[in-house]
Protein backbone atom coordinates (compact mmCIF):
# COMPACT_ATOMS: atom_id res chain seq x y z
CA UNK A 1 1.73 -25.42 -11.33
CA UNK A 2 1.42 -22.71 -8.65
CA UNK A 3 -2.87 -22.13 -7.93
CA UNK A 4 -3.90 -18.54 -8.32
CA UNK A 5 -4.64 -18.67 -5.27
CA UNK A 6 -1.29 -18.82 -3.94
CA UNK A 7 0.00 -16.29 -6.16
CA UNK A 8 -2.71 -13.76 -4.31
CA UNK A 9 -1.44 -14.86 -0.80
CA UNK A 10 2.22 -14.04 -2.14
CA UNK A 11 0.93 -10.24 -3.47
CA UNK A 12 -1.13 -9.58 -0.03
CA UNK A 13 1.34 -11.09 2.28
CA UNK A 14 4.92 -11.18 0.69
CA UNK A 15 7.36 -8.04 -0.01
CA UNK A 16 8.14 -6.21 -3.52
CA UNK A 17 9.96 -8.84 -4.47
CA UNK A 18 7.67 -11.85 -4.07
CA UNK A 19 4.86 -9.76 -5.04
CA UNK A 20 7.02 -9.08 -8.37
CA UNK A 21 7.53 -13.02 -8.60
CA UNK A 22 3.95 -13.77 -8.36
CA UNK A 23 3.12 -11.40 -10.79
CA UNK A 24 5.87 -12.75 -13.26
CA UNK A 25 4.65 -15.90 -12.48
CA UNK A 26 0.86 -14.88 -13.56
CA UNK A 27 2.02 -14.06 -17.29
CA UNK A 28 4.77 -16.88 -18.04
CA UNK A 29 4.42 -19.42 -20.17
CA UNK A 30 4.48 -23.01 -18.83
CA UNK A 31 8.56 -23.42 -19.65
CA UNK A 32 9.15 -20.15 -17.86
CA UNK A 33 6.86 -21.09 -14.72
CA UNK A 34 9.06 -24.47 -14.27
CA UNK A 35 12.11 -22.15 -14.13
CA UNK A 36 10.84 -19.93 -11.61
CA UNK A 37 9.37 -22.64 -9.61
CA UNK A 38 12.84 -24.19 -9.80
CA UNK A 39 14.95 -21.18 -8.91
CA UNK A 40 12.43 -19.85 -6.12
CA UNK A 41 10.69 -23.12 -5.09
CA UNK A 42 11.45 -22.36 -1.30
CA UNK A 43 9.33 -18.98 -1.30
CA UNK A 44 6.26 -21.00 -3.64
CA UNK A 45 6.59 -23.22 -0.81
CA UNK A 46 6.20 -21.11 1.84
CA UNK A 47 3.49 -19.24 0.33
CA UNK A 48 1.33 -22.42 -0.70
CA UNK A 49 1.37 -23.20 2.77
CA UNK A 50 0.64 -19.72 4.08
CA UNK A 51 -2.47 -19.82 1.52
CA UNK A 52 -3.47 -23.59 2.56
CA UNK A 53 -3.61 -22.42 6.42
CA UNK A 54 -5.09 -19.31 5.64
CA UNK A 55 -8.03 -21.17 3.50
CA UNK A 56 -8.64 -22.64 6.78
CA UNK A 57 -9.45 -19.65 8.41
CA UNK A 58 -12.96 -18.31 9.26
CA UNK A 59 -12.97 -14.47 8.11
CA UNK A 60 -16.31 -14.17 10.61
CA UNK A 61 -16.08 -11.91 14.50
CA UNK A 62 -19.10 -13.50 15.79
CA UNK A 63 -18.51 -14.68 19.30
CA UNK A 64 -18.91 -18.52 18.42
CA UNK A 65 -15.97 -18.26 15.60
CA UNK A 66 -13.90 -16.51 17.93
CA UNK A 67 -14.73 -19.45 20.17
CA UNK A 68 -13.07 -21.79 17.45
CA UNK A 69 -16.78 -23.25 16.85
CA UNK A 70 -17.09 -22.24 13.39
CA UNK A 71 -19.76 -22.78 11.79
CA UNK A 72 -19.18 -22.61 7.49
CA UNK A 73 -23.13 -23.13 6.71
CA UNK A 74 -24.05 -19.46 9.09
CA UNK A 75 -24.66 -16.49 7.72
CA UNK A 76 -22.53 -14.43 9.49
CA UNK A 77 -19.15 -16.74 8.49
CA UNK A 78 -17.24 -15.54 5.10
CA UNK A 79 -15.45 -18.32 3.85
C-alpha cells in the first residue's frame, strides 16, 4: 500500500505521467493498486524515498535551520 503521502510527492515532483499514475493509483481498488505497484514498482520506489527524505526536511529560513540546527518545537520551523 502506497501512503498518500507519497502519492502527493509523485504529483508535485514527478512528470504527466507519474502524476497520472498517482492519481490512478488514488481511485483503484486494492486488486488494481497491487497491479500498478507491480508493473511500476521502480517509480513507487523512487518516490517513497523522495517523500521519506523530504519528510525530513525543515520547510523554516531562519538562520539556525539553515545552519542544520533545526529546531521542530520553534515557532518559526513548519514541519
Amino acid at each position: 500500500m502506497i501512503k498518500n503521502s507519497v502519492l502527493e510527492t509523485m504529483n508535485d515532483y514527478g512528470g504527466k505521467f507519474v502524476g497520472k499514475l498517482a492519481d490512478l493509483y488514488a481511485i483503484a481498488d486494492s486488486k488494481n493498486k497491487e497491479k500498478l505497484e507491480s508493473a511500476f514498482s521502480e517509480i513507487f520506489k523512487k518516490y517513497k524515498k523522495m517523500d521519506d527524505e523530504l519528510s525530513r526536511m525543515c520547510l523554516c529560513e531562519c538562520e539556525e535551520c539553515d545552519n542544520g540546527e533545526c529546531d521542530k518545537e520553534k515557532d518559526c520551523c513548519h514541519w
